[in-house]
C-alpha atoms as a PDB file:
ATOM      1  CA  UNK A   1       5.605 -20.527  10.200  1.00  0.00           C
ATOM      2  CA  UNK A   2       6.074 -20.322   6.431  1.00  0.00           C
ATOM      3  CA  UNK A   3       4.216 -23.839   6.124  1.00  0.00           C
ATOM      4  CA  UNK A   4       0.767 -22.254   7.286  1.00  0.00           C
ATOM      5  CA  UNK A   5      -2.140 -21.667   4.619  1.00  0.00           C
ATOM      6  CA  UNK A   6      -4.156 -18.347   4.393  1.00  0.00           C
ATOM      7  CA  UNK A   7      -6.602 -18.401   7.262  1.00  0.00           C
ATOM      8  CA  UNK A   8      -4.528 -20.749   9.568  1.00  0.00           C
ATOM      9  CA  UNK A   9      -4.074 -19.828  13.198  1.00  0.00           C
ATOM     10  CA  UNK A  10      -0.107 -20.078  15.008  1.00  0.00           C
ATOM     11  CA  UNK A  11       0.412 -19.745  18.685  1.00  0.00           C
ATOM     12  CA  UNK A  12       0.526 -19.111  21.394  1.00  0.00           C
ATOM     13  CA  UNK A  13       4.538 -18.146  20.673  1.00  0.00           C
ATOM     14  CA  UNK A  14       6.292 -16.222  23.135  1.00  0.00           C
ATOM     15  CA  UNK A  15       8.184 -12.873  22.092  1.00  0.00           C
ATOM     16  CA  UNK A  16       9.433 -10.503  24.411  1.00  0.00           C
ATOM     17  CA  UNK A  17       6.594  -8.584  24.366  1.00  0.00           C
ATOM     18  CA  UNK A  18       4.324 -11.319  25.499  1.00  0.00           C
ATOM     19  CA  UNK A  19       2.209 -14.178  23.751  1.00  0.00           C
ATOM     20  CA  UNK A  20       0.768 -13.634  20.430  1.00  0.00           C
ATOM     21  CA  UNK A  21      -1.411 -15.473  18.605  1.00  0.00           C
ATOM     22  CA  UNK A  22      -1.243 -15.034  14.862  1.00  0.00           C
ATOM     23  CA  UNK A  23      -3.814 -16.054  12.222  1.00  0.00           C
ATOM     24  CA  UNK A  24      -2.640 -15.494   8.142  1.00  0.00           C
ATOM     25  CA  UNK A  25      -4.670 -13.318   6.331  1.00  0.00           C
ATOM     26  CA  UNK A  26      -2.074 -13.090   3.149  1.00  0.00           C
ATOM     27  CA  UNK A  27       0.749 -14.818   1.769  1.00  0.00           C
ATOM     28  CA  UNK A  28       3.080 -12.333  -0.705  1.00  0.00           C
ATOM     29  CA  UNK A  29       7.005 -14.115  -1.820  1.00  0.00           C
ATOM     30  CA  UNK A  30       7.095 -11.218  -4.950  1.00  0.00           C
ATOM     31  CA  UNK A  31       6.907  -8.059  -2.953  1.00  0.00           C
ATOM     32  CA  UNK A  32      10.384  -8.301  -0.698  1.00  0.00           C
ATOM     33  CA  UNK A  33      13.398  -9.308  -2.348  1.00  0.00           C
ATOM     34  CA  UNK A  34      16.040 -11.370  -0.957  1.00  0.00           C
ATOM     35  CA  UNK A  35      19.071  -9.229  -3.165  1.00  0.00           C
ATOM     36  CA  UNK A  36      18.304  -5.413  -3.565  1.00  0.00           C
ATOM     37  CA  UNK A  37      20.275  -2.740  -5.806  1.00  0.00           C
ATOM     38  CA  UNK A  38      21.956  -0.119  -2.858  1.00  0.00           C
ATOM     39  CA  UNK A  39      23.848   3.082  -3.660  1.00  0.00           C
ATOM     40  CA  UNK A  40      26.042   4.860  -2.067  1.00  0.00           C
ATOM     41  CA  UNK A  41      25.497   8.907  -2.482  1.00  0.00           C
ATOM     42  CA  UNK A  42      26.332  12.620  -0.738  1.00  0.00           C
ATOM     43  CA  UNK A  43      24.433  15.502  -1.326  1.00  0.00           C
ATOM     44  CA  UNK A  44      24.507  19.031  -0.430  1.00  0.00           C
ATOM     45  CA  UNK A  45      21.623  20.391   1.515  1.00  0.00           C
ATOM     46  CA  UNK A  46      20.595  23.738   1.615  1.00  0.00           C
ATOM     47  CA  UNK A  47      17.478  25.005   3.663  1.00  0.00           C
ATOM     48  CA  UNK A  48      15.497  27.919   2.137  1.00  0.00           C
ATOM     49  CA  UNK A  49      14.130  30.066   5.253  1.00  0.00           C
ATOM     50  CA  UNK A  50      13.863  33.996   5.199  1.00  0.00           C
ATOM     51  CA  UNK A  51      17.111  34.678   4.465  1.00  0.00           C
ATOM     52  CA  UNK A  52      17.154  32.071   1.666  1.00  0.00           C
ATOM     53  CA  UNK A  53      14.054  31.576  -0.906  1.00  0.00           C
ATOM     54  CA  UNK A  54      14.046  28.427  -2.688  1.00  0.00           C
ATOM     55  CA  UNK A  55      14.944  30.111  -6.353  1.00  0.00           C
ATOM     56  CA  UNK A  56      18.459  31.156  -4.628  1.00  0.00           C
ATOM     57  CA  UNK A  57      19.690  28.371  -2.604  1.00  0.00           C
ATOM     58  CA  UNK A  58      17.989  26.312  -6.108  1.00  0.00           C
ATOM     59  CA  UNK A  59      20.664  28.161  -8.143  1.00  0.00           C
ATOM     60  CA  UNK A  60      23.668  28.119  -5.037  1.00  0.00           C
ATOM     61  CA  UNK A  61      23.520  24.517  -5.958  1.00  0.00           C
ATOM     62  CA  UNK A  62      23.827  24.731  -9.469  1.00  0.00           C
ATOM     63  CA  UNK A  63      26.703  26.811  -9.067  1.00  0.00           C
ATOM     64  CA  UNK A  64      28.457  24.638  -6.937  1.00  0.00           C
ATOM     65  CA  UNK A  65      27.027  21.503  -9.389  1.00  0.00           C
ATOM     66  CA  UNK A  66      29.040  23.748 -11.822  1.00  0.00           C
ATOM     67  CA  UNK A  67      32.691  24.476  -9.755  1.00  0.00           C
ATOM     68  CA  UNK A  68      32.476  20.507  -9.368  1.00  0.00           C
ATOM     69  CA  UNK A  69      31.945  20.014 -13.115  1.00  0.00           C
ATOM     70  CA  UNK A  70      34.612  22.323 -14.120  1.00  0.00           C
ATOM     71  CA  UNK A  71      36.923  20.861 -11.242  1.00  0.00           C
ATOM     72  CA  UNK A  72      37.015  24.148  -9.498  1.00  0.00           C
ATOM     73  CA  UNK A  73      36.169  22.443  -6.490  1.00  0.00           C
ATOM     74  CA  UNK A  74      35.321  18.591  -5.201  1.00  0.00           C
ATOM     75  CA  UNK A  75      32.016  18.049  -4.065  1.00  0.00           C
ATOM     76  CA  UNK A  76      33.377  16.947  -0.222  1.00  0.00           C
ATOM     77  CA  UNK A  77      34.567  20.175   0.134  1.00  0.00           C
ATOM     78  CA  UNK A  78      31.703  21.860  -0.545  1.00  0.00           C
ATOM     79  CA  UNK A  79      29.251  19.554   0.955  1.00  0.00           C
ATOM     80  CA  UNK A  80      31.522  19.913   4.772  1.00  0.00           C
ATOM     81  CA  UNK A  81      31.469  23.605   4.194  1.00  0.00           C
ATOM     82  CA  UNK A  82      28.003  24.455   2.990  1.00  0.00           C
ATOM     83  CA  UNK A  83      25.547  21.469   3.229  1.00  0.00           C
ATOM     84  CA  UNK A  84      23.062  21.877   6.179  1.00  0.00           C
ATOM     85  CA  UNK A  85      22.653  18.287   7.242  1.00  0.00           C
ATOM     86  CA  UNK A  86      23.936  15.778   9.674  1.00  0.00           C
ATOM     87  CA  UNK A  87      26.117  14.685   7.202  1.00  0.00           C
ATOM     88  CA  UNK A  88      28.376  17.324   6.101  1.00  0.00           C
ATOM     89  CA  UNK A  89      31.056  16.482   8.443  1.00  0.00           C
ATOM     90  CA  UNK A  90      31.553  13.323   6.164  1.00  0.00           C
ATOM     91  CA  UNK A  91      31.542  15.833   3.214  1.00  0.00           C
ATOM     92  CA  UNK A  92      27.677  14.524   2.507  1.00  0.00           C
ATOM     93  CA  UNK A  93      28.554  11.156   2.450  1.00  0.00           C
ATOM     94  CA  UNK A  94      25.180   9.367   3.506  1.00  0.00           C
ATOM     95  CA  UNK A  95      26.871   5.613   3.166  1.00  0.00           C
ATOM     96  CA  UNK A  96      25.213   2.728   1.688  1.00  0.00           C
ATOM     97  CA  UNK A  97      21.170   2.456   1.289  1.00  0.00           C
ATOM     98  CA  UNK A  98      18.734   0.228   0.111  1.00  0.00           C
ATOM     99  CA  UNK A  99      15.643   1.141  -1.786  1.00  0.00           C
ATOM    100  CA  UNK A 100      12.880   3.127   0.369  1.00  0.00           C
ATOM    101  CA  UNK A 101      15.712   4.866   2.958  1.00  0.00           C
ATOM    102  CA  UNK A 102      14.882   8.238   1.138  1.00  0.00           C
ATOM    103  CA  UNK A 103      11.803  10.580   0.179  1.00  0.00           C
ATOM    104  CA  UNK A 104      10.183  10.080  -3.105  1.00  0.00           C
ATOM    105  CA  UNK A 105      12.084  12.932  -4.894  1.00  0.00           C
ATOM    106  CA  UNK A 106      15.763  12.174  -3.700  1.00  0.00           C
ATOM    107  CA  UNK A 107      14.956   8.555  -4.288  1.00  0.00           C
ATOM    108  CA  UNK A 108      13.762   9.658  -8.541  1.00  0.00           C
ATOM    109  CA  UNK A 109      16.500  11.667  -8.765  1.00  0.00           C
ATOM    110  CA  UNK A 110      19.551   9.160  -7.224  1.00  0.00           C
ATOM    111  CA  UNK A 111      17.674   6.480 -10.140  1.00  0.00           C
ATOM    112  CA  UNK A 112      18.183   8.571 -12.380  1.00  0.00           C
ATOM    113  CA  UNK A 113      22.367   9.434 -12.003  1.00  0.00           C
ATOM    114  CA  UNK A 114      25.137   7.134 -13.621  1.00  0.00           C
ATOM    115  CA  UNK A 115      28.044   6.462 -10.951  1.00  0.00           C
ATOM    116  CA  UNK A 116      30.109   9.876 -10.497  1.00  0.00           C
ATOM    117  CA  UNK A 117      27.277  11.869 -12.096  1.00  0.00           C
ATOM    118  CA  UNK A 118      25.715  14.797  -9.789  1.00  0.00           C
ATOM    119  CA  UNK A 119      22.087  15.708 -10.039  1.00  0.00           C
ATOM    120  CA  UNK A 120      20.489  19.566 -10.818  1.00  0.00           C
ATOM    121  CA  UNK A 121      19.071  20.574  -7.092  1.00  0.00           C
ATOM    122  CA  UNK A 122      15.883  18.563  -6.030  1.00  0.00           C
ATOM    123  CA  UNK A 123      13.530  19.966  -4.001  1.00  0.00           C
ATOM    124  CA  UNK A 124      12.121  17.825  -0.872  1.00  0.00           C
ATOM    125  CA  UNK A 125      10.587  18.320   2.288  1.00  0.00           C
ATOM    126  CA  UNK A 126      13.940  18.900   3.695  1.00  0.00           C
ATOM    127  CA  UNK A 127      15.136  21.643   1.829  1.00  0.00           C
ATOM    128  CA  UNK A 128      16.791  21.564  -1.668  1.00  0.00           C
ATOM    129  CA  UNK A 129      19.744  18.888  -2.330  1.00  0.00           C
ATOM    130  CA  UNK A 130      22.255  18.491  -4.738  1.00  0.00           C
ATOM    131  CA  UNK A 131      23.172  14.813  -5.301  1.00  0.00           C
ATOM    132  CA  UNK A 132      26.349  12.777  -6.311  1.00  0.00           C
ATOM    133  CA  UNK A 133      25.869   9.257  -7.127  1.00  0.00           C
ATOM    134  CA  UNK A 134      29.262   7.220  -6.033  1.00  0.00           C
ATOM    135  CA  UNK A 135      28.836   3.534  -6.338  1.00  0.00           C
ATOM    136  CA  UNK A 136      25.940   1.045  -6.763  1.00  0.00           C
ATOM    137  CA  UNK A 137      26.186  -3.127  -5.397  1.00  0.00           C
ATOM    138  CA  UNK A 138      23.947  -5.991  -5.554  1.00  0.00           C
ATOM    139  CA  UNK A 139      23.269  -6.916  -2.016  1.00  0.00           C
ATOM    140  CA  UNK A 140      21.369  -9.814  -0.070  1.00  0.00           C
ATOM    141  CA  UNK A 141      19.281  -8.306   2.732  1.00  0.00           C
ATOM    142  CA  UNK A 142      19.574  -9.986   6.211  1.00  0.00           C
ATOM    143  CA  UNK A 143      16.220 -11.507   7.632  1.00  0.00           C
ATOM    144  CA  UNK A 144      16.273  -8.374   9.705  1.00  0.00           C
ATOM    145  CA  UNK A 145      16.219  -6.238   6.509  1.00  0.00           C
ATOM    146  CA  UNK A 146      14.219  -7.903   5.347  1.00  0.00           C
ATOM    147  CA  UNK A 147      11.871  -8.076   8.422  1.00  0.00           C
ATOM    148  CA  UNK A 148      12.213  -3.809   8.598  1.00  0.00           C
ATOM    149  CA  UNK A 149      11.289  -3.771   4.707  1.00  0.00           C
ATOM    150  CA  UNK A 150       7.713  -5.542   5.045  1.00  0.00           C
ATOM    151  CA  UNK A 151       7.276  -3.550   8.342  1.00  0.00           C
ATOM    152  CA  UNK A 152       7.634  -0.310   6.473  1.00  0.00           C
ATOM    153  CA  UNK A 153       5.700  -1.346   3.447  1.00  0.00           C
ATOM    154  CA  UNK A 154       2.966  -2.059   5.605  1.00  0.00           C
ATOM    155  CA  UNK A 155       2.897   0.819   7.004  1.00  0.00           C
ATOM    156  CA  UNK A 156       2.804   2.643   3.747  1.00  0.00           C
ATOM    157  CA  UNK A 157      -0.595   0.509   3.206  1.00  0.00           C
ATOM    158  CA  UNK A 158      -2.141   1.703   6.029  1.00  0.00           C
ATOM    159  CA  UNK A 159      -1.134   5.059   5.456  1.00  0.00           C
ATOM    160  CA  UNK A 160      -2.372   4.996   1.829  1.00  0.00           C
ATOM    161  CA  UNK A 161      -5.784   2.898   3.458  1.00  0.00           C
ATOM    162  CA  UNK A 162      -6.208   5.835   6.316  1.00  0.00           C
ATOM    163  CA  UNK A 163      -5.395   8.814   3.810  1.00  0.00           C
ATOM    164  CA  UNK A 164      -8.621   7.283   1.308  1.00  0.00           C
ATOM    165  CA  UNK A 165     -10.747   6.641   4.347  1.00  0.00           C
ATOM    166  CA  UNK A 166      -9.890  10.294   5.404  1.00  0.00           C
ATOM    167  CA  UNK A 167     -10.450  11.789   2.276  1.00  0.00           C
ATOM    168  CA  UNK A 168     -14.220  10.182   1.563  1.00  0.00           C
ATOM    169  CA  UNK A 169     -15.118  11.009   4.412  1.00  0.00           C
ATOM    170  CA  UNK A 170     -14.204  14.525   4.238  1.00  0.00           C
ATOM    171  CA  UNK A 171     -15.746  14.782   0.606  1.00  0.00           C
ATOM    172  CA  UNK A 172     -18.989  13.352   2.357  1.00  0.00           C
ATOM    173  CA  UNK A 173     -19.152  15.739   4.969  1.00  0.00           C
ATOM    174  CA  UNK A 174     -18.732  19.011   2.312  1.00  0.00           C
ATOM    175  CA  UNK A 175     -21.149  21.114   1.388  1.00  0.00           C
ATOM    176  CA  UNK A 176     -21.166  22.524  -1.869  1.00  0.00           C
ATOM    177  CA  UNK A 177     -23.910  24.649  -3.177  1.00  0.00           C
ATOM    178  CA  UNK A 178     -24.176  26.450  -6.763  1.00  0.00           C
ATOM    179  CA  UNK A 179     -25.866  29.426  -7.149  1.00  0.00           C
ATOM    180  CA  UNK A 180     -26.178  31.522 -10.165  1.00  0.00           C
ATOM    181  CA  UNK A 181     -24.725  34.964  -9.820  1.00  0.00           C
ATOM    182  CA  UNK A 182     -27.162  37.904  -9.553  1.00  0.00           C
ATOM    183  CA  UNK A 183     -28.443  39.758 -12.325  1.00  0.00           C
END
């Protein structure tokens, strides 16, 4: 319960998994908002492969970024004909999201854009995307959102935590020896 100190012990409570006993190793109100900024976007995916390098479907993008500028075309219409995701059959529309629903890179780029403003092409592990920014809101996150928020940040700890332990102990096991190169 929230009325339980750091170190206290709850339980047995009953979950549908079984009986857990829980003991509270930290207490943290800052990290998890109860209101969060969402945005609603579409993008344009394109995948580079061998028939597509990364330079070309990099500068596709920016010519369709242009046709939209210009009004040549809307960005729906290219999105359902061209984009390579799930979503192009909603012209890219990818609904409403909260903070952390994206990679790193689409997630810098969609902070970046103004309401009705399209990004240049970003590059992510997906492939290359060209962004349009429709609408932002204020909005309060259910207990379950909440709930799935701290879930995923702690996760993201103990990826970070594994990655470190990983990495010293790779550096310990490496050899590295200098020699001097022959005369």
């Amino acid at each position: 319960t929230k009325s339980t100190a750091v170190g206290g012990i709850v339980g047995p409570l009953r979950s549908p998994a079984g009986f857990h006993i829980l003991k509270v190793l930290e207490k943290n109100n800052g990290e998890i908002p109860a209101v969060v900024t969402q945005t609603h976007a579409r993008h344009i995916l394109l995948r580079p492969g061998p028939k597509l390098s990364e330079a070309d479907a990099a500068a596709r993008l920016e010519d369709y970024r242009r046709r939209v500028v210009e009004k040549q075309d809307t960005f729906e219409d290219l999105a359902t004909r061209y984009s390579e995701d799930g979503s192009a059959k909603e012209g890219g529309d990818l609904g409403w999201a909260s903070p952390r629903k994206y990679v790193p890179e689409f997630e810098q780029a969609l902070d970046q854009l103004q309401p009705g403003e399209i990004s240049h092409p970003i590059a992510s592990r997906f492939g290359i995307h060209l962004i349009q920014l429709l609408e932002r809101r204020e909005a309060k996150l259910t207990q379950r959102e909440q709930r799935d928020m701290v879930r995923s940040i702690v996760r993201e700890k103990k990826l970070e935590q594994s990655f470190s332990t990983w990495a010293q102990e790779a550096r310990a096991r490496a050899y590295v020896e200098f020699r001097e190169p022959p005369l």
